[in-house]
PDB file of N, CA and C in Angstrom:
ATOM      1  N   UNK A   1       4.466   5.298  -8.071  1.00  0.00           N
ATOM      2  CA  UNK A   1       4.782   4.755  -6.775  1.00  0.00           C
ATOM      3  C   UNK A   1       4.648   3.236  -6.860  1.00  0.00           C
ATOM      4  N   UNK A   2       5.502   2.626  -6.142  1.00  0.00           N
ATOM      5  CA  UNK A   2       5.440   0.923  -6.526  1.00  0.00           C
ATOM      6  C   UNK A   2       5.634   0.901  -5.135  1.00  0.00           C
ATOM      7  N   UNK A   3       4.624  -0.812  -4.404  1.00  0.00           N
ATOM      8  CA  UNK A   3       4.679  -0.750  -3.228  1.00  0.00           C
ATOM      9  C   UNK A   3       4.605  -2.576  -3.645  1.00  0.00           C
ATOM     10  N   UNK A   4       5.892  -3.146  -2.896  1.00  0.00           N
ATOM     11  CA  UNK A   4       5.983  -4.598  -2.870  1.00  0.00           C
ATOM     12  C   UNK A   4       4.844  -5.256  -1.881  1.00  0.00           C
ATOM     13  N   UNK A   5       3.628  -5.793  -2.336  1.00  0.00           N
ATOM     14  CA  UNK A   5       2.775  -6.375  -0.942  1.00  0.00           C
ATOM     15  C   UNK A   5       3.600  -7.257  -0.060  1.00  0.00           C
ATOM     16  N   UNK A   6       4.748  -7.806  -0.350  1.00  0.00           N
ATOM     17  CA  UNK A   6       5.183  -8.765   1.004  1.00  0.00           C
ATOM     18  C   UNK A   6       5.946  -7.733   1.877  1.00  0.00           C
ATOM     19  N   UNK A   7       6.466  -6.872   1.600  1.00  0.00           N
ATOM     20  CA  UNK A   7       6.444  -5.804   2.240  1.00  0.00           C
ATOM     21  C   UNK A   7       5.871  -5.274   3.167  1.00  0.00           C
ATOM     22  N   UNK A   8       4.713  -4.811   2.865  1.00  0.00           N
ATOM     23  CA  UNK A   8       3.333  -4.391   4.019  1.00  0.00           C
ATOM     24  C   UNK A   8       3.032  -5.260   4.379  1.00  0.00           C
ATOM     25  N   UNK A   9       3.379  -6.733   4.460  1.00  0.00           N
ATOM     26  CA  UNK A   9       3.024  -7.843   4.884  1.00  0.00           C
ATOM     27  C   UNK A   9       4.026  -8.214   6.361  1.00  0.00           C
ATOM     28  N   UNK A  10       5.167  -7.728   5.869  1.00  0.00           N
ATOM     29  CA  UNK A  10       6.263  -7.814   6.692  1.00  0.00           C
ATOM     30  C   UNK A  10       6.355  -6.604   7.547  1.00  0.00           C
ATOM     31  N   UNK A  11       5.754  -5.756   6.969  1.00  0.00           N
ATOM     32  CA  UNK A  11       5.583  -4.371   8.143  1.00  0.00           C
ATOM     33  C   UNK A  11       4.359  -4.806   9.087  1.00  0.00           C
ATOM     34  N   UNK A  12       3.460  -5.519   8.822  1.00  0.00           N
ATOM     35  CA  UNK A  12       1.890  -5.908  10.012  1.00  0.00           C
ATOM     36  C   UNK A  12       2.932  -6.357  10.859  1.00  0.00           C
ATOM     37  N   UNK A  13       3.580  -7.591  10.225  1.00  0.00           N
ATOM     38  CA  UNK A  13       4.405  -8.343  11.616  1.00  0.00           C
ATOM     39  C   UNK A  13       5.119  -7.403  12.398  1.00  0.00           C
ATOM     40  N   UNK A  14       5.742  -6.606  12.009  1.00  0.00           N
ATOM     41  CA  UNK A  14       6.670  -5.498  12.432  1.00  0.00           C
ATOM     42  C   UNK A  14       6.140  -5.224  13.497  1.00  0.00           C
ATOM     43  N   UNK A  15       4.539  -4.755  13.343  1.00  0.00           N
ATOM     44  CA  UNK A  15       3.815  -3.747  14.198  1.00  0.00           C
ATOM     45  C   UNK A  15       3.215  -4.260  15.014  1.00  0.00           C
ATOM     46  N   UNK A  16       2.815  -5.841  14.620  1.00  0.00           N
ATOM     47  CA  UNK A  16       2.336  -6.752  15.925  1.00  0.00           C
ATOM     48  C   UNK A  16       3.207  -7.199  16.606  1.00  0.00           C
ATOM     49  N   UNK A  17       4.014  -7.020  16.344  1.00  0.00           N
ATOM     50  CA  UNK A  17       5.806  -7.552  17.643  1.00  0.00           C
ATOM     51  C   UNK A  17       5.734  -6.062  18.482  1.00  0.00           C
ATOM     52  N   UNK A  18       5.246  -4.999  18.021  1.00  0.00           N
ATOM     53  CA  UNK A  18       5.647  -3.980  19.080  1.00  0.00           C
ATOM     54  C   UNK A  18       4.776  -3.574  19.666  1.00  0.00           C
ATOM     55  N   UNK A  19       3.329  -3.867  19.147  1.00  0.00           N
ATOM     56  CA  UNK A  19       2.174  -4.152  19.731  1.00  0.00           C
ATOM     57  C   UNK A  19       2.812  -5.285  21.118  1.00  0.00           C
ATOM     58  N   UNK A  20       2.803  -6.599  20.820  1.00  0.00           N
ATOM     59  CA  UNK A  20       3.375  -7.261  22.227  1.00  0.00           C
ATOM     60  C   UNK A  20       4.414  -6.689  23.215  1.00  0.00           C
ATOM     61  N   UNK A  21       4.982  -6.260  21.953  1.00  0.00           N
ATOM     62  CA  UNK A  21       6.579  -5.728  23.173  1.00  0.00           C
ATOM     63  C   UNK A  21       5.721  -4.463  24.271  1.00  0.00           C
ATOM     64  N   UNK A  22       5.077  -4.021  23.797  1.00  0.00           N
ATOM     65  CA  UNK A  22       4.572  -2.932  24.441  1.00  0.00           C
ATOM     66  C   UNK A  22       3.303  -3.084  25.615  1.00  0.00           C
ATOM     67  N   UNK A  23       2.835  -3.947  25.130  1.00  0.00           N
ATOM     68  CA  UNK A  23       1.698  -4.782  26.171  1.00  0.00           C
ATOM     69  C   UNK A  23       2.456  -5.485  27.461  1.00  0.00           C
ATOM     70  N   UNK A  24       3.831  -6.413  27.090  1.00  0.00           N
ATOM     71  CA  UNK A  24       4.666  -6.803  28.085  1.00  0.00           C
ATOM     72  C   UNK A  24       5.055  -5.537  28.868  1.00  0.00           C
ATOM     73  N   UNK A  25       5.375  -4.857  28.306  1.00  0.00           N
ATOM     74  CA  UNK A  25       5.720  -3.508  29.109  1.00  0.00           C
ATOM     75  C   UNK A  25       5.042  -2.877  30.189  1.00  0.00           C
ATOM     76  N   UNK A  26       3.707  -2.791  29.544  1.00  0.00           N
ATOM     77  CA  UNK A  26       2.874  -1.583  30.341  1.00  0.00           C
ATOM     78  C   UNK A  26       2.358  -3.335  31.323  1.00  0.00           C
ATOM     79  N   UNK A  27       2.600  -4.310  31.289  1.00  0.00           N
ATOM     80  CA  UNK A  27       2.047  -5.046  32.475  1.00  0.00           C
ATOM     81  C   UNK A  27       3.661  -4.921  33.270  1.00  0.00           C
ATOM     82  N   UNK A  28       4.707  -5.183  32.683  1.00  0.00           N
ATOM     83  CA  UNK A  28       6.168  -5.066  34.003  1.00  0.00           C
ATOM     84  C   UNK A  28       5.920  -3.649  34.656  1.00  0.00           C
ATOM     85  N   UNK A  29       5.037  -2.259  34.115  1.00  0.00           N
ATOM     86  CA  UNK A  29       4.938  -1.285  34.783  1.00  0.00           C
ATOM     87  C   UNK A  29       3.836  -1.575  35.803  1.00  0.00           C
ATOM     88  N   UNK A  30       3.017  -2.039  35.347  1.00  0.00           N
ATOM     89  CA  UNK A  30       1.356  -2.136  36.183  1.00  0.00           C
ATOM     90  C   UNK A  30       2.094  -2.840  37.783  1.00  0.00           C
ATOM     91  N   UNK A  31       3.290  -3.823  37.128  1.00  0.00           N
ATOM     92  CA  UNK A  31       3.167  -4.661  38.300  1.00  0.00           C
ATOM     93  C   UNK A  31       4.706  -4.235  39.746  1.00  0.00           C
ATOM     94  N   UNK A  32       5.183  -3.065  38.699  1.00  0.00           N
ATOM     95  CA  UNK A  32       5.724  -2.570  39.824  1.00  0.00           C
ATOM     96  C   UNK A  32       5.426  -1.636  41.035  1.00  0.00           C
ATOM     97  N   UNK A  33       6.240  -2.026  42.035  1.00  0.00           N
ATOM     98  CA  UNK A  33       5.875  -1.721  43.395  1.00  0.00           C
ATOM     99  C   UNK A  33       6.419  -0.417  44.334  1.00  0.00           C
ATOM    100  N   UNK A  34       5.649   0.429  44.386  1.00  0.00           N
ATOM    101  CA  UNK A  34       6.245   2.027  44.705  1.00  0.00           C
ATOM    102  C   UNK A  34       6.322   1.741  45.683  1.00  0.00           C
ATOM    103  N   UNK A  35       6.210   0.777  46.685  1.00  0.00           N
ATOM    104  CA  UNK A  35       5.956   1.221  48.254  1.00  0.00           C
ATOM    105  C   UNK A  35       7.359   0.945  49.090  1.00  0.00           C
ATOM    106  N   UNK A  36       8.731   0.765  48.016  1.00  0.00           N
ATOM    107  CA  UNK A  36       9.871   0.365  48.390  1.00  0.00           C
ATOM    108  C   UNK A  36      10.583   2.086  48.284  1.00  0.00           C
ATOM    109  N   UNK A  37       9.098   2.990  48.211  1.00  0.00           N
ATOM    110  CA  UNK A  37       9.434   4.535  48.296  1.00  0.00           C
ATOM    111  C   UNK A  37       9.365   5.240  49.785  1.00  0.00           C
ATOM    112  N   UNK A  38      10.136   6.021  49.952  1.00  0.00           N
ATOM    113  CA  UNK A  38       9.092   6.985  51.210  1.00  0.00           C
ATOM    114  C   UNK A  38       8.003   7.014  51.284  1.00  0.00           C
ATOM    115  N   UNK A  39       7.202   7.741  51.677  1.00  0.00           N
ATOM    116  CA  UNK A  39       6.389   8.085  52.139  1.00  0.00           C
ATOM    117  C   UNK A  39       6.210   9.690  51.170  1.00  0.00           C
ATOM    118  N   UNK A  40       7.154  10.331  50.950  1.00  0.00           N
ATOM    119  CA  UNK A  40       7.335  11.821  50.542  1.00  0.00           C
ATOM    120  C   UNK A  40       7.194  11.315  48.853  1.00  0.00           C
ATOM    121  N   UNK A  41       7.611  10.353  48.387  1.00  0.00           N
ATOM    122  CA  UNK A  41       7.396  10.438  46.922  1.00  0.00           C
ATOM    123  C   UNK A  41       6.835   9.311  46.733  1.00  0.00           C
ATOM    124  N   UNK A  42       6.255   8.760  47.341  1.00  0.00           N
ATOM    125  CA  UNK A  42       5.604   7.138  47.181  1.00  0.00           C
ATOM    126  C   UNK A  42       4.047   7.729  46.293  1.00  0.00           C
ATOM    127  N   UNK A  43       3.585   8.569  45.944  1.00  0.00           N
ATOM    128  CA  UNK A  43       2.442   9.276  45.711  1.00  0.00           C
ATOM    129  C   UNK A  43       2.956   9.435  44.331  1.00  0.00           C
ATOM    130  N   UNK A  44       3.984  10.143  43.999  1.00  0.00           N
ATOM    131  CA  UNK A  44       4.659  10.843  42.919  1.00  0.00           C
ATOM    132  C   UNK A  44       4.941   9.570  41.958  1.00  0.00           C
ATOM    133  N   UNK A  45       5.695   8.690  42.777  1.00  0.00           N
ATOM    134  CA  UNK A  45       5.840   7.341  41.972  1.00  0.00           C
ATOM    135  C   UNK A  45       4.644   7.024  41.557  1.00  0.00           C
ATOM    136  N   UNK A  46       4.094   6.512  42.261  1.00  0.00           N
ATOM    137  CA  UNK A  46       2.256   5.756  41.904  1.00  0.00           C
ATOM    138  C   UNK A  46       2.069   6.710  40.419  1.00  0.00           C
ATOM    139  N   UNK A  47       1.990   7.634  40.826  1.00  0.00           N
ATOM    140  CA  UNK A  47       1.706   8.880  39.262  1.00  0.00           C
ATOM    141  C   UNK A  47       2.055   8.495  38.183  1.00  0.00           C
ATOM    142  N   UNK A  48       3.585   8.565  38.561  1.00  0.00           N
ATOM    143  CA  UNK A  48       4.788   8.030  37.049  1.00  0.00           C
ATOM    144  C   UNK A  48       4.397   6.844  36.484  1.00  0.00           C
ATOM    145  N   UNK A  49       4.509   5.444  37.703  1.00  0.00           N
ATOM    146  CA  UNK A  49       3.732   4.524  37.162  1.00  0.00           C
ATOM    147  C   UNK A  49       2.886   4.426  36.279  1.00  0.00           C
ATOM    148  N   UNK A  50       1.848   4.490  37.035  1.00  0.00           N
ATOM    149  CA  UNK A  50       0.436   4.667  35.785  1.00  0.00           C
ATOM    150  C   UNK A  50       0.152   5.508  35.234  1.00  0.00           C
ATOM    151  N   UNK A  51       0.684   6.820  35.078  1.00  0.00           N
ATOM    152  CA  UNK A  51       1.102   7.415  33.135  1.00  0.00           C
ATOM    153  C   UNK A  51       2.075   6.245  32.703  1.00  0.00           C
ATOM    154  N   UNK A  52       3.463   5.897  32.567  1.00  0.00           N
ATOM    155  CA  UNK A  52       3.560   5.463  32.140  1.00  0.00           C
ATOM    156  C   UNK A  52       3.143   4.124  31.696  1.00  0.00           C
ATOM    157  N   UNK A  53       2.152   3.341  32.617  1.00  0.00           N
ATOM    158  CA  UNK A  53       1.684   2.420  31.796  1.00  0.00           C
ATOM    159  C   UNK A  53       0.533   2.608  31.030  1.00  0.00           C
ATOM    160  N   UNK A  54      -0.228   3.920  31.282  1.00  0.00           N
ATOM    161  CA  UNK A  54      -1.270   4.156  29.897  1.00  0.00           C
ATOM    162  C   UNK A  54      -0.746   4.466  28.713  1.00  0.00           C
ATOM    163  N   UNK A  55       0.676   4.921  29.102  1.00  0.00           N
ATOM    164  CA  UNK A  55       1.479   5.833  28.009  1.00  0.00           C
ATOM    165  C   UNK A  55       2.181   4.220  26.793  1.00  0.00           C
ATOM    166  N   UNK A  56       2.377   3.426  27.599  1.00  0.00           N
ATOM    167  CA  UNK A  56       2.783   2.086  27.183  1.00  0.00           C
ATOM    168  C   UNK A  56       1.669   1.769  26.385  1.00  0.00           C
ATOM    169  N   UNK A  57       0.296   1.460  26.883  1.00  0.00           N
ATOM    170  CA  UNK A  57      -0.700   0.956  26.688  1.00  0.00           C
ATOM    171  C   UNK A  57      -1.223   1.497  25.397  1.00  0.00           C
ATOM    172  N   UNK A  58      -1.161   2.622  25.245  1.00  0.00           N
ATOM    173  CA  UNK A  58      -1.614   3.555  23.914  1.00  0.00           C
ATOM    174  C   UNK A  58      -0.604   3.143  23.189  1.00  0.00           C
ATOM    175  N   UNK A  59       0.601   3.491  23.193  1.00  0.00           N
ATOM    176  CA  UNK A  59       1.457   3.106  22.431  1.00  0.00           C
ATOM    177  C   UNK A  59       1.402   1.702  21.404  1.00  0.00           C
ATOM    178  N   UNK A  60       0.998   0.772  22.348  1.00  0.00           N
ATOM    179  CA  UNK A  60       0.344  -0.852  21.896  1.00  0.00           C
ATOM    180  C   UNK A  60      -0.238  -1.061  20.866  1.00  0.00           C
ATOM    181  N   UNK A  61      -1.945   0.157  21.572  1.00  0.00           N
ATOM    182  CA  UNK A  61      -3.020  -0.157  20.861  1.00  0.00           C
ATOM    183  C   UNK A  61      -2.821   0.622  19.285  1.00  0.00           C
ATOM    184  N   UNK A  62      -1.676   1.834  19.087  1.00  0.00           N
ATOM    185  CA  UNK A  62      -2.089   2.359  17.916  1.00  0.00           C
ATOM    186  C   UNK A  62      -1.143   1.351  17.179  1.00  0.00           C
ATOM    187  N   UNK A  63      -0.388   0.573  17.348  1.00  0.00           N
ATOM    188  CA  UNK A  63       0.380  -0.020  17.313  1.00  0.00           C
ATOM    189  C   UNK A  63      -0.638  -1.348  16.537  1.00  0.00           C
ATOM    190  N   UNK A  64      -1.086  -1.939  17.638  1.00  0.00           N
ATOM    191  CA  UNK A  64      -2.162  -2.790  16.646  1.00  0.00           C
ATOM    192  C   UNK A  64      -3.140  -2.111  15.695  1.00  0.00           C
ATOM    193  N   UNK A  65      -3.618  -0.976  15.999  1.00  0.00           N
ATOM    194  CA  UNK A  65      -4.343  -0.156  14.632  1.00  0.00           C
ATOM    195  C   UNK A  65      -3.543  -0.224  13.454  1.00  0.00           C
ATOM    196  N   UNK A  66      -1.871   0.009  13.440  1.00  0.00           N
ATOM    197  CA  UNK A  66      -1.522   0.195  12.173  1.00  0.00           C
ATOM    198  C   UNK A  66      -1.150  -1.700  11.385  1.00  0.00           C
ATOM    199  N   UNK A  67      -1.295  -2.445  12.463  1.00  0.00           N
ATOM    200  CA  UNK A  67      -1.125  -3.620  12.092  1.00  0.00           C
ATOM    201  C   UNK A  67      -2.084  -3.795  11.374  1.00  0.00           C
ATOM    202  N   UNK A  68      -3.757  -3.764  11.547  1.00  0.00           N
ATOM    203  CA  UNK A  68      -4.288  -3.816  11.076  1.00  0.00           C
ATOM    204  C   UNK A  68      -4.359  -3.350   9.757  1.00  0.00           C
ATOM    205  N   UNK A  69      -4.697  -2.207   9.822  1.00  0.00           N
ATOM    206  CA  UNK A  69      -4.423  -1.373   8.892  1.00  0.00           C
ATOM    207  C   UNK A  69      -3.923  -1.566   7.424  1.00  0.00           C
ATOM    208  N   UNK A  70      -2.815  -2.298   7.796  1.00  0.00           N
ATOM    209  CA  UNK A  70      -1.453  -3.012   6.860  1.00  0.00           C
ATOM    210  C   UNK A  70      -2.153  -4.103   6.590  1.00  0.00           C
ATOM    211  N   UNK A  71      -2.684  -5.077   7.342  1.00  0.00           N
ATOM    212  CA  UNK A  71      -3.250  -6.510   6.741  1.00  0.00           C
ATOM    213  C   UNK A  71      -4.267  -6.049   5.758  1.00  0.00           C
ATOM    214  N   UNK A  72      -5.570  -5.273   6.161  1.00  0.00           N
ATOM    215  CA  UNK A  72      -6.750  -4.535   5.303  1.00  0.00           C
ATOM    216  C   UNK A  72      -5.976  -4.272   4.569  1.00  0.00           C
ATOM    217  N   UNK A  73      -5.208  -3.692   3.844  1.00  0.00           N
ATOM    218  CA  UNK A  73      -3.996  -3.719   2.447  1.00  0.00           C
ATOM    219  C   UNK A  73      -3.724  -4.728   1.950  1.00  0.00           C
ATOM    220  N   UNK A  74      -2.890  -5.310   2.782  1.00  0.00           N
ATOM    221  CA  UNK A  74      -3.045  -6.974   2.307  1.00  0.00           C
ATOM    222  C   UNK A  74      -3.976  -7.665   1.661  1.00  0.00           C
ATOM    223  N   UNK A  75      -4.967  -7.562   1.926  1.00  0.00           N
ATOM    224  CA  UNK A  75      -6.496  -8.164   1.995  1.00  0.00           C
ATOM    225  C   UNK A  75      -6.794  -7.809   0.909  1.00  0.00           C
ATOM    226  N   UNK A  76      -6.577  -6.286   0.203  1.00  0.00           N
ATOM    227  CA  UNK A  76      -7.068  -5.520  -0.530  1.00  0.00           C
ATOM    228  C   UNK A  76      -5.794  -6.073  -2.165  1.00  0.00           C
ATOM    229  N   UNK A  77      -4.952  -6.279  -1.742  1.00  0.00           N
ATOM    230  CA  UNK A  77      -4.517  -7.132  -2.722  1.00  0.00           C
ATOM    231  C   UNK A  77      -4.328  -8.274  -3.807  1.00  0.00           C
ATOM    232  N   UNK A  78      -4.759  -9.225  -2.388  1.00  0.00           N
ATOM    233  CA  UNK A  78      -5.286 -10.126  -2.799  1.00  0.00           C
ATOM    234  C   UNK A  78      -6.340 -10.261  -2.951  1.00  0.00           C
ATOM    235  N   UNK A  79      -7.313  -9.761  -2.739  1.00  0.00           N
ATOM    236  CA  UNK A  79      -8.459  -9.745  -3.987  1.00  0.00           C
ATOM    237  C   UNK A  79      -8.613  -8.816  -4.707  1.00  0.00           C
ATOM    238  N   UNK A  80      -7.942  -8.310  -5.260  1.00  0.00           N
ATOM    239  CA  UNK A  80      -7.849  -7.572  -6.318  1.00  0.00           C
ATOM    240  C   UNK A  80      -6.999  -8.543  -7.349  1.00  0.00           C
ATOM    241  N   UNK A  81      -5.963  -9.386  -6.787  1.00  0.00           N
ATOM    242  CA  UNK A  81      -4.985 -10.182  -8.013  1.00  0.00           C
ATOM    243  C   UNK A  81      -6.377 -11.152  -8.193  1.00  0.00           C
ATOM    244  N   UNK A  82      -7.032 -11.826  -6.946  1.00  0.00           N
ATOM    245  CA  UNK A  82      -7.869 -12.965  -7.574  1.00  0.00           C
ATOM    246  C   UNK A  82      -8.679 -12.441  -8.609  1.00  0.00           C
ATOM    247  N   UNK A  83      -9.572 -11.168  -8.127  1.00  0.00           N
ATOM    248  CA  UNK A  83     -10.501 -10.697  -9.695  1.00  0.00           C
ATOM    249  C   UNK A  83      -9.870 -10.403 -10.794  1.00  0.00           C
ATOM    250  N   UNK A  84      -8.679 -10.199 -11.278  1.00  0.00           N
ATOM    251  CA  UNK A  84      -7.778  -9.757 -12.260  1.00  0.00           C
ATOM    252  C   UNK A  84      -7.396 -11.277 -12.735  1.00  0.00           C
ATOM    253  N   UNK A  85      -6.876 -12.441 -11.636  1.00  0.00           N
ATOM    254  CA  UNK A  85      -7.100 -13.695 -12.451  1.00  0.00           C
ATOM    255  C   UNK A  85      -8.502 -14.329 -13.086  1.00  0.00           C
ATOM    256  N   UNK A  86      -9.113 -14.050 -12.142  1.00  0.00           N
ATOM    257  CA  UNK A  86     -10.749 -14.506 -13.092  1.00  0.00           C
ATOM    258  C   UNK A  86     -10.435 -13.951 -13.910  1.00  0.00           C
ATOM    259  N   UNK A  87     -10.161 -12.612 -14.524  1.00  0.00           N
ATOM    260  CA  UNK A  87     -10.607 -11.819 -15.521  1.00  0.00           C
ATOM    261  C   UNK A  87      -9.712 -12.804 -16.843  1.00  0.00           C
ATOM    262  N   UNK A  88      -8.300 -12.866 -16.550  1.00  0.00           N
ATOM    263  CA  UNK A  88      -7.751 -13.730 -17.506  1.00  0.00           C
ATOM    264  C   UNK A  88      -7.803 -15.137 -17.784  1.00  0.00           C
ATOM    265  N   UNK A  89      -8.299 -15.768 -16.610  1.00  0.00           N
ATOM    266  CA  UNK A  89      -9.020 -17.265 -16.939  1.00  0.00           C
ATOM    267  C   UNK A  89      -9.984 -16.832 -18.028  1.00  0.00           C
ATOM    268  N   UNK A  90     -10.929 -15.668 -17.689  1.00  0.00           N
ATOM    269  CA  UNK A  90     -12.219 -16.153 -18.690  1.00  0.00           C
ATOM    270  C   UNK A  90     -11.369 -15.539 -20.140  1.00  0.00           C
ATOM    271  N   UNK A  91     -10.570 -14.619 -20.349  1.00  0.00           N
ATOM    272  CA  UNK A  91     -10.163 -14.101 -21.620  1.00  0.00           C
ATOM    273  C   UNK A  91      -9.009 -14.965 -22.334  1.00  0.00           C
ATOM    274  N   UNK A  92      -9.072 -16.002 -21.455  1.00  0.00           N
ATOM    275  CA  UNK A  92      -8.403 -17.158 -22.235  1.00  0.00           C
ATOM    276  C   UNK A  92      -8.637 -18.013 -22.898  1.00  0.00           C
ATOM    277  N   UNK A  93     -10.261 -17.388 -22.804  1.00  0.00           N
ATOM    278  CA  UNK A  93     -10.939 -18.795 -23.554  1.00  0.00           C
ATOM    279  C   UNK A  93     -11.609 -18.193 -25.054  1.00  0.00           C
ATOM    280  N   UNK A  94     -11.026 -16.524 -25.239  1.00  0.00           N
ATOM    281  CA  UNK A  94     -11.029 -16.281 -26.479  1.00  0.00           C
ATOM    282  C   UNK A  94      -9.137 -16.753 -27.426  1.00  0.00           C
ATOM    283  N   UNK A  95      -8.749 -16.836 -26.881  1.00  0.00           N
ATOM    284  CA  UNK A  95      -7.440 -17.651 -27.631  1.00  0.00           C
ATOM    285  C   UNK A  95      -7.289 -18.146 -28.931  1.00  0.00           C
ATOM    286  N   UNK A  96      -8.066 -19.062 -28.834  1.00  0.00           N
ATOM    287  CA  UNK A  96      -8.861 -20.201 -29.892  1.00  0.00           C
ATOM    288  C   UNK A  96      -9.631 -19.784 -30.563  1.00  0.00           C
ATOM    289  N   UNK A  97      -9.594 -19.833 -31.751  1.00  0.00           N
ATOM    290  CA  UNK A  97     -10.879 -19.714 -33.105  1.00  0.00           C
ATOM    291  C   UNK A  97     -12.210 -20.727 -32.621  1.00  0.00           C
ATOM    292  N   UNK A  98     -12.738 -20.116 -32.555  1.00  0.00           N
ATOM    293  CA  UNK A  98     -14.203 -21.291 -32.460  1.00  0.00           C
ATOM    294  C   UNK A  98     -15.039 -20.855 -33.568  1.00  0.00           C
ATOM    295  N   UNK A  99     -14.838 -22.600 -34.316  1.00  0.00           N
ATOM    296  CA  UNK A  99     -15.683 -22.322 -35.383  1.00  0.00           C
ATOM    297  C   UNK A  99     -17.220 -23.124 -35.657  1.00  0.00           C
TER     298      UNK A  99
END
């Protein structure tokens, strides 16, 4: 399996844009106004509303979990290349005959 890190680098961003897109959302839901309803479904609306803005809201947050997620990968890369360069800085300094 081969996995390009700028890749999963470019997928965090991915997931923090829909993380926002989704936060904008569940606030244009929070901030709409049922009371341009009857009376007979003005209740029913209110409902829909706020499921759908928890439903938004979750959506967000797992949304930033996998962002995360993806950077901690990231993270996990790059230090793994830095200890693998130490390792060949110091084995470079058998190269040379020392006599």
């Amino acid at each position: 399996m081969e996995v390009v890190p700028v890749s999963v680098g470019e997928a965090s961003r991915a997931w923090d844009e829909q993380h926002l897109d989704l936060d904008a959302a569940a606030a244009q839901i929070a901030d709409a106004d049922p009371s341009g309803f009857t009376g007979n479904v003005r209740g029913s609306a209110t409902r829909f509303l706020t499921q759908w803005e928890r439903h938004a809201e979750s959506l967000g947050t797992v949304s930033e979990q996998r962002a995360d997620g993806l950077r901690t990968t990231v993270s996990d890369y790059v230090t793994s290349d830095e200890a693998t360069r130490g390792d060949l800085v110091r084995l470079a300094s058998y190269l040379h005959e020392v006599r």
